[in-house]
Protein backbone atom coordinates (compact mmCIF):
# COMPACT_ATOMS: atom_id res chain seq x y z
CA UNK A 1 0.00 0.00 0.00
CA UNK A 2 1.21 3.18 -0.99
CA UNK A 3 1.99 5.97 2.00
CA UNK A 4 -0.69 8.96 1.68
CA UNK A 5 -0.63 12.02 3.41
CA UNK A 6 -3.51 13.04 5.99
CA UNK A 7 -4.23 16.63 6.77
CA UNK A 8 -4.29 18.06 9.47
CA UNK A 9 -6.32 21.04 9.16
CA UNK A 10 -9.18 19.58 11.34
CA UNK A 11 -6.91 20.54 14.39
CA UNK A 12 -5.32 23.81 13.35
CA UNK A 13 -4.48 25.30 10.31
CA UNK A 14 -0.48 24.94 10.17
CA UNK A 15 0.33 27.11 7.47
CA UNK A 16 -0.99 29.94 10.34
CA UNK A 17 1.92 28.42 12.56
CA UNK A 18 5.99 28.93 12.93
CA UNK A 19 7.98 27.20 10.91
CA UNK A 20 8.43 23.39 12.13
CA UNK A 21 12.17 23.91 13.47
CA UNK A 22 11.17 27.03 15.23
CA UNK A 23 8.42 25.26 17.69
CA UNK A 24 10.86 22.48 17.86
CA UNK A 25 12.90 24.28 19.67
CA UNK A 26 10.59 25.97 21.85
CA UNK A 27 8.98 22.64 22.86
CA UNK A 28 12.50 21.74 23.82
CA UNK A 29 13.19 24.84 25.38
CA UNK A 30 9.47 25.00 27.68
CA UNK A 31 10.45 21.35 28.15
CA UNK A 32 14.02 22.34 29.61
CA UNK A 33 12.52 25.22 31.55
CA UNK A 34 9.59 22.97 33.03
CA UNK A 35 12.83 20.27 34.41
CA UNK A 36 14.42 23.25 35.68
CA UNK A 37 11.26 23.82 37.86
CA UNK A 38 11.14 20.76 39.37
CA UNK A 39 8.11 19.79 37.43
CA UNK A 40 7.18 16.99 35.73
CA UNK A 41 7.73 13.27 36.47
CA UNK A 42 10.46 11.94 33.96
CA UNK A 43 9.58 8.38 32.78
CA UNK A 44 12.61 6.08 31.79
CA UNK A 45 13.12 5.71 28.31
CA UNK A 46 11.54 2.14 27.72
CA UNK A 47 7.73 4.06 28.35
CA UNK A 48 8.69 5.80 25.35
CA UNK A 49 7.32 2.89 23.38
CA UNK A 50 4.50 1.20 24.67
CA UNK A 51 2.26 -1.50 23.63
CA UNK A 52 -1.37 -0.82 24.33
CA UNK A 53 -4.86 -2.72 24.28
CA UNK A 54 -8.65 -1.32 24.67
CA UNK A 55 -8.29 -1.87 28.36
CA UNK A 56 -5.50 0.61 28.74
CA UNK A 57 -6.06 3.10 26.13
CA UNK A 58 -7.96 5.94 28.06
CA UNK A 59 -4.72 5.42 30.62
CA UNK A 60 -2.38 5.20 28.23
CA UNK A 61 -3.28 7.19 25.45
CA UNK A 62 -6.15 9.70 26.57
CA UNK A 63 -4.70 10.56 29.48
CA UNK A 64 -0.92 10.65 28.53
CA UNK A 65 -2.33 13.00 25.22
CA UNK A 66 -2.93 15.57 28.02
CA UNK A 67 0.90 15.55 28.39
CA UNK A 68 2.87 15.20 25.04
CA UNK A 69 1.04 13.92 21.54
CA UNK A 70 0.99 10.25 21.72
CA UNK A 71 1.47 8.55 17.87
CA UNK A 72 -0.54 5.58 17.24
CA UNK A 73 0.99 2.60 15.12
CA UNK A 74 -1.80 0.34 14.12
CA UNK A 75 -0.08 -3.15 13.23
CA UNK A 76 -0.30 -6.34 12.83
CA UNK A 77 1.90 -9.22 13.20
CA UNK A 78 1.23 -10.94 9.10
CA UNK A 79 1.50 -7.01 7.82
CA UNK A 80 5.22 -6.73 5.76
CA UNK A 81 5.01 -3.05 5.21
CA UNK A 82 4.11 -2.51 8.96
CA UNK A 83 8.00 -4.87 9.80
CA UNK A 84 9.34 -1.82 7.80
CA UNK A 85 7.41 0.64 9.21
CA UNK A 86 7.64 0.22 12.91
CA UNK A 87 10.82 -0.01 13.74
CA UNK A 88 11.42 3.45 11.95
CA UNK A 89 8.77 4.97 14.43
CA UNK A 90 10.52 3.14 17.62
CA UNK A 91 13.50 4.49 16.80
CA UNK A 92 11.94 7.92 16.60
CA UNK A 93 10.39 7.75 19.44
CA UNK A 94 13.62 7.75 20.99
CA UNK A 95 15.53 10.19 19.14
CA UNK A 96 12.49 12.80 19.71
CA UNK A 97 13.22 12.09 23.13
CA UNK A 98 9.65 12.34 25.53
CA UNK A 99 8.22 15.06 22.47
CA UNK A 100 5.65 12.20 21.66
CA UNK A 101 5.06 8.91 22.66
CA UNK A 102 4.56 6.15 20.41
CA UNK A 103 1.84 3.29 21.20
CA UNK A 104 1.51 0.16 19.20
CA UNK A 105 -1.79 -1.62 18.85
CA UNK A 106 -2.09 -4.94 17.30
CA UNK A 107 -4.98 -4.49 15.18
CA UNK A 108 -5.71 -8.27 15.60
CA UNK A 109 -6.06 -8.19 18.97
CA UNK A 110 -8.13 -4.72 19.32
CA UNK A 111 -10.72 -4.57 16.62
CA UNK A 112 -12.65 -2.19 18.61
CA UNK A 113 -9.97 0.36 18.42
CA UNK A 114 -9.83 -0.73 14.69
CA UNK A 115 -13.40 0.07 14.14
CA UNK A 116 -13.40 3.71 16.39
CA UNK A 117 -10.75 4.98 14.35
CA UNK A 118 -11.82 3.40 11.12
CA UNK A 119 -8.98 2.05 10.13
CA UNK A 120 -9.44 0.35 6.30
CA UNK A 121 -5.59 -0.73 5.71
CA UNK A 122 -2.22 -1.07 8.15
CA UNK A 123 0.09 0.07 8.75
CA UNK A 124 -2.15 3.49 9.82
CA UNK A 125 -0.69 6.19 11.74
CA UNK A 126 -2.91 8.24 13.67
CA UNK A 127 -2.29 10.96 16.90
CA UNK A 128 -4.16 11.60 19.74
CA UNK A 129 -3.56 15.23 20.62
CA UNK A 130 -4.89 16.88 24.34
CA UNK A 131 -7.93 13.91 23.58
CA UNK A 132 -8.19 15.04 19.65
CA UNK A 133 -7.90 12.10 17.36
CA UNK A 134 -6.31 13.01 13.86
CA UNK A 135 -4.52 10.67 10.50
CA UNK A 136 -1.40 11.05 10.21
CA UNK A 137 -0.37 8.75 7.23
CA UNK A 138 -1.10 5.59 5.62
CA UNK A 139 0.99 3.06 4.54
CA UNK A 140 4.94 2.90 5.05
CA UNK A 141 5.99 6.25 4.26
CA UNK A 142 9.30 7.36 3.74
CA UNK A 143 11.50 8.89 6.77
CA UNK A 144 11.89 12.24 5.80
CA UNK A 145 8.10 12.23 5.79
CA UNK A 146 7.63 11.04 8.66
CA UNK A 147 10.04 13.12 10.42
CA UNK A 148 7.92 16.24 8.61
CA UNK A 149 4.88 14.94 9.48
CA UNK A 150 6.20 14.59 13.19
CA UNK A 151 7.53 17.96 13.25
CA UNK A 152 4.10 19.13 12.34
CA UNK A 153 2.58 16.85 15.30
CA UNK A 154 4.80 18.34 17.79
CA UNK A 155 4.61 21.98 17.20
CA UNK A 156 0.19 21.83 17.09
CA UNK A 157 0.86 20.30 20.52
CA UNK A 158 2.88 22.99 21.66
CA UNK A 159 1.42 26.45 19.56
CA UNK A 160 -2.54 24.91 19.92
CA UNK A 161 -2.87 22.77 22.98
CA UNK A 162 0.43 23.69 25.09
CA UNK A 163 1.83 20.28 25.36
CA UNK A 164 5.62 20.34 26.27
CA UNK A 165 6.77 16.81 25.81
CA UNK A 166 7.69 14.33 28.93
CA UNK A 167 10.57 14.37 30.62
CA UNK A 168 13.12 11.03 30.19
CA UNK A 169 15.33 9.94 33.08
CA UNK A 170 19.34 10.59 32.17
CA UNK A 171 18.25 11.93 28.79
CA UNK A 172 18.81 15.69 29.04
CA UNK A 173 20.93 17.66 27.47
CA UNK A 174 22.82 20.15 28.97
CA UNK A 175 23.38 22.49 25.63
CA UNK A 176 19.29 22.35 25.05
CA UNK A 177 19.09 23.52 28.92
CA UNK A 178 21.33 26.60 28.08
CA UNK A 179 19.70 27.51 25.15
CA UNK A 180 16.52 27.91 27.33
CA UNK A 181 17.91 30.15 29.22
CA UNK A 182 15.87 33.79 29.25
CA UNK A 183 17.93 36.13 26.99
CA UNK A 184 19.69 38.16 29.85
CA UNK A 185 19.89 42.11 29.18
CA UNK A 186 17.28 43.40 26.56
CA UNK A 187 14.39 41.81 28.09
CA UNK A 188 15.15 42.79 32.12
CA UNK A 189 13.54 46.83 31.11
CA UNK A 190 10.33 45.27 29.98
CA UNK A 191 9.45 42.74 32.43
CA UNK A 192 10.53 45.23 34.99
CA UNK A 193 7.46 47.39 33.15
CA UNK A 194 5.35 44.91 32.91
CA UNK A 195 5.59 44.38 37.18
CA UNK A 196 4.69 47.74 37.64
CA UNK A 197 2.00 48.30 35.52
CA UNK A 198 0.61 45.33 37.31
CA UNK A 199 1.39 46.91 40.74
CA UNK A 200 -0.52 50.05 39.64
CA UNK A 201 -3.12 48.44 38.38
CA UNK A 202 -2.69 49.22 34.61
CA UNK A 203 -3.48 46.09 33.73
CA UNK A 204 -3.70 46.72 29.90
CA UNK A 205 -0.52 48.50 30.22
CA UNK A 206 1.18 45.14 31.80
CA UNK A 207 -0.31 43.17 28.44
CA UNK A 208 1.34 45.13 26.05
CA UNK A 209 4.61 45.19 28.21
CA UNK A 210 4.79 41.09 27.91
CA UNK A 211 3.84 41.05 24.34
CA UNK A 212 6.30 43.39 23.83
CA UNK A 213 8.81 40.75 25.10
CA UNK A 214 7.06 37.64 23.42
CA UNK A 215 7.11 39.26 20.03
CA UNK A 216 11.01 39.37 20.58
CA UNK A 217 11.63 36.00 22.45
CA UNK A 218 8.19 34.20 21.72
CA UNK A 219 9.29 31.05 24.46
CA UNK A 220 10.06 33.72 27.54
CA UNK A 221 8.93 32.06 30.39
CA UNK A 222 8.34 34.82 32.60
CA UNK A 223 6.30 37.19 30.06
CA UNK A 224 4.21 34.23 29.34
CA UNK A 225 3.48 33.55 32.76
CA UNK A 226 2.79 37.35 33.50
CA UNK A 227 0.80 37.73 30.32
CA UNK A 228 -1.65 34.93 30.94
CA UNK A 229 -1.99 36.77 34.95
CA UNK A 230 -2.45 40.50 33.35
CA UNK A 231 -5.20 39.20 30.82
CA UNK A 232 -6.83 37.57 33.70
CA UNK A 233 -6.71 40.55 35.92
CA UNK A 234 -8.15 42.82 33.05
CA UNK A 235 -10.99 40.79 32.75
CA UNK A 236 -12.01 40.59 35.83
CA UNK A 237 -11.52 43.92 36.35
CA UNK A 238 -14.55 44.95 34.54
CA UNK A 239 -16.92 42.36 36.01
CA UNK A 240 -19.35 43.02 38.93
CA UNK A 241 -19.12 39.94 40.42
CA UNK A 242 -22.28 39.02 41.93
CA UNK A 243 -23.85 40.23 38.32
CA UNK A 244 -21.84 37.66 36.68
CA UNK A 245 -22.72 35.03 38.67
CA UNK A 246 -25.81 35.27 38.55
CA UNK A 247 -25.86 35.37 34.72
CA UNK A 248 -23.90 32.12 34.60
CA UNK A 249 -26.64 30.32 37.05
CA UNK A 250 -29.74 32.04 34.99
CA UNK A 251 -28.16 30.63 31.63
CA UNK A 252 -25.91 27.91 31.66
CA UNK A 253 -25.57 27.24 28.01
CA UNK A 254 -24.26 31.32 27.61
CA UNK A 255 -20.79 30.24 27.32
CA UNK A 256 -19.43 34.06 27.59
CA UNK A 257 -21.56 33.80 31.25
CA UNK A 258 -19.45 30.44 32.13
CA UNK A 259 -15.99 31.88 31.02
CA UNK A 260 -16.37 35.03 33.14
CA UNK A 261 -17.30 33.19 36.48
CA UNK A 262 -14.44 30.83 35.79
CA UNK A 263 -11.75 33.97 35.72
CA UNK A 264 -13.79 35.14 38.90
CA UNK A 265 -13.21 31.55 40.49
CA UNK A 266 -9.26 31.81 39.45
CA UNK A 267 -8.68 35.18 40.45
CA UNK A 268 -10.49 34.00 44.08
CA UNK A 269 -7.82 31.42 44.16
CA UNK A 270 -11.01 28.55 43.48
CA UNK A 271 -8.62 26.96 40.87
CA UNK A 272 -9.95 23.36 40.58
CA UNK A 273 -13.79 25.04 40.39
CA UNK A 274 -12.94 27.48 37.48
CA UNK A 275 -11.13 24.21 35.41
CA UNK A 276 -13.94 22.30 36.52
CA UNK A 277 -16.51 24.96 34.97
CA UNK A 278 -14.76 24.60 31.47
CA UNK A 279 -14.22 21.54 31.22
CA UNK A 280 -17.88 21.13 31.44
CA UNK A 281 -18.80 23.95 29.09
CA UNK A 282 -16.39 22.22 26.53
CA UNK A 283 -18.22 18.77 27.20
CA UNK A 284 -21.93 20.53 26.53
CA UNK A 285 -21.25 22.64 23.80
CA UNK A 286 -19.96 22.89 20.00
CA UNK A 287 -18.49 24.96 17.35
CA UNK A 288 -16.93 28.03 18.57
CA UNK A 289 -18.46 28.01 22.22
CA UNK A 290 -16.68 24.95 22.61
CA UNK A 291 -13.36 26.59 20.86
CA UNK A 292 -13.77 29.63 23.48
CA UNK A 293 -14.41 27.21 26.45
CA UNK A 294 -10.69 24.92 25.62
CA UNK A 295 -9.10 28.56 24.53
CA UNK A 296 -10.00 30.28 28.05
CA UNK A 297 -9.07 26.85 29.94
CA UNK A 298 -5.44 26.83 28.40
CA UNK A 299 -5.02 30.35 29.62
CA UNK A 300 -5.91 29.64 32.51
CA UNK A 301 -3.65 26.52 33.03
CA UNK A 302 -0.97 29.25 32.13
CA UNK A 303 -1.94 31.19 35.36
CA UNK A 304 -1.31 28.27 37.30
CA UNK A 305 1.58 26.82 35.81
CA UNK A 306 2.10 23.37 34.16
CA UNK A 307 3.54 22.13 37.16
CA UNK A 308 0.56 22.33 39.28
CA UNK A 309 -1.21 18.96 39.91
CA UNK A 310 -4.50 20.66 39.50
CA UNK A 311 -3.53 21.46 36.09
CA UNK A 312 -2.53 17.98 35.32
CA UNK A 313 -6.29 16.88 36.52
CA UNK A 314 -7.59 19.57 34.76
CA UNK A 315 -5.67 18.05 30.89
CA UNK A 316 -7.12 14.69 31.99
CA UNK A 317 -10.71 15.70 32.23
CA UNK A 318 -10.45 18.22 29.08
CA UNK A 319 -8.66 15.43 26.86
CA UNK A 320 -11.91 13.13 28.21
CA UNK A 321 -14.63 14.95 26.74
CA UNK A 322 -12.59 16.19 23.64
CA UNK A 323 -12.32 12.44 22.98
């Protein structure tokens, strides 16, 4: 069977994104900054590759999607193309070291899984992104497409749903963790703007301050950490908040009503009540409501910070009714 390219417009439209080797490297450097933190449980390099069955997938799949894209090898054991194939995408697996995750089902064994993800020929390559199941490519393709095609994987994970990758036990490398470091010099004057506006309360003034430093060094840590706090901070500034509560009970389906009591929760330090809002919002609605629901949610898992337990529940439950 010849290889044939899937798109992959149905998650995000990548000619609207950086250039593949440009989120590559910010995934690596977010990744970096994220083991610098403390954050993150690394996994040893044999969990990498994993071989999963209908009884593990929402474990191993759905709920490791929330973390770093997981690649799907459909296969089967009488398939020739899929012997070429699959050791290609093992070895992959390793060289992208913890930026996806590769799991193997023997389409044999699971034809439920077969059957979800219609699968009408192996080898199939599929990905399950933050819960979001998209085709990848058909057949066995040639490495340099695959390596595109995994380039493209990793940087929707990072730009759309802010996956980072996983961190792998005695796999780091220390030249990735000083390219991660924040740019000293230029940058210090604007941060140091950005504080104070947010001190005085100029809350749009702190925005523009730490999009001023993104648009220079779009993987800052700091600015994107402040940014996500100032945007919060300006919307609930202009909310009365016993009003907006009392919108959001009166009509539950106003998804505008939900996303404003959900800053409100934040901002009141109720963190696992405002993810718990959106996630629902996401699960009962469609279209563009949904969109704005998993958009506000993402900004607010910014506020908290990736490393926060909360926020790992939080990708769980949202890659659960994305599914």
């Amino acid at each position: 069977m010849q290889p044939r390219n899937m798109s992959m417009s149905g998650v995000v439209d990548l000619a609207a994104v950086k250039a593949a080797n440009e989120a590559k490297a910010k995934a690596e450097q977010a990744r970096a900054e994220t083991a610098r933190q403390g954050g993150g449980a690394a996994v040893p390099p044999s969990a990498l590759v994993i071989d999963v069955d209908e009884a593990g997938f929402e474990r191993d799949v759905l709920q490791r999607s929330a973390e770093a894209p997981v690649v799907i090898d459909f296969w089967a054991e009488w398939c020739e193309p899929c012997k070429q194939l699959s050791p290609v995408l093992e070895r992959l697996a390793h060289e992208y070291n913890g930026r996806f995750v590769l799991a193997k089902i023997d389409v044999d064994a699971n034809q439920t899984l077969m059957q979800q993800f219609g699968i009408q020929g192996i080898p199939a390559v599929f990905a399950v992104v933050a819960g979001q199941a998209l085709p990848l490519f058909q057949g066995a393709a040639p490495e340099a497409q695959i390596r595109q095609t995994l380039d493209q994987l990793i940087q929707v994970g990072e730009e759309r749903f802010g996956l980072t990758g996983i961190a792998v036990d005695g796999e780091a490398a220390p030249q990735q963790a000083e390219a991660a470091a924040p740019p000293p010099g230029p940058y210090d004057a604007l941060l140091e703007a950005a504080v104070q506006a947010l001190d005085a309360g100029d809350f749009p003034g702190a925005v523009q301050a730490y999009r001023n430093v993104l648009s220079e060094d779009p993987g800052n840590t700091e600015a994107k950490l402040g940014l996500a706090q100032a945007e919060l901070l300006r919307r609930v500034g202009g909310l009365d908040p016993q009003r907006a509560r009392q919108d959001a009970a009166d009509k539950p389906a106003d998804v505008e009503a939900q996303l404003a009591v959900a800053d409100l929760d934040l901002a009141g330090g109720h963190v696992e009540d405002a993810f718990a809002r959106l996630v629902d919002a996401v699960r009962r609605t469609a279209g563009d409501d949904r969109e704005k629901a998993r958009l506000r949610l993402l900004d607010l898992f910014e506020v908290v910070g990736s490393d926060d337990p909360r926020v790992a529940s939080a990708r769980a439950a949202l890659a659960r009714v994305l599914f």
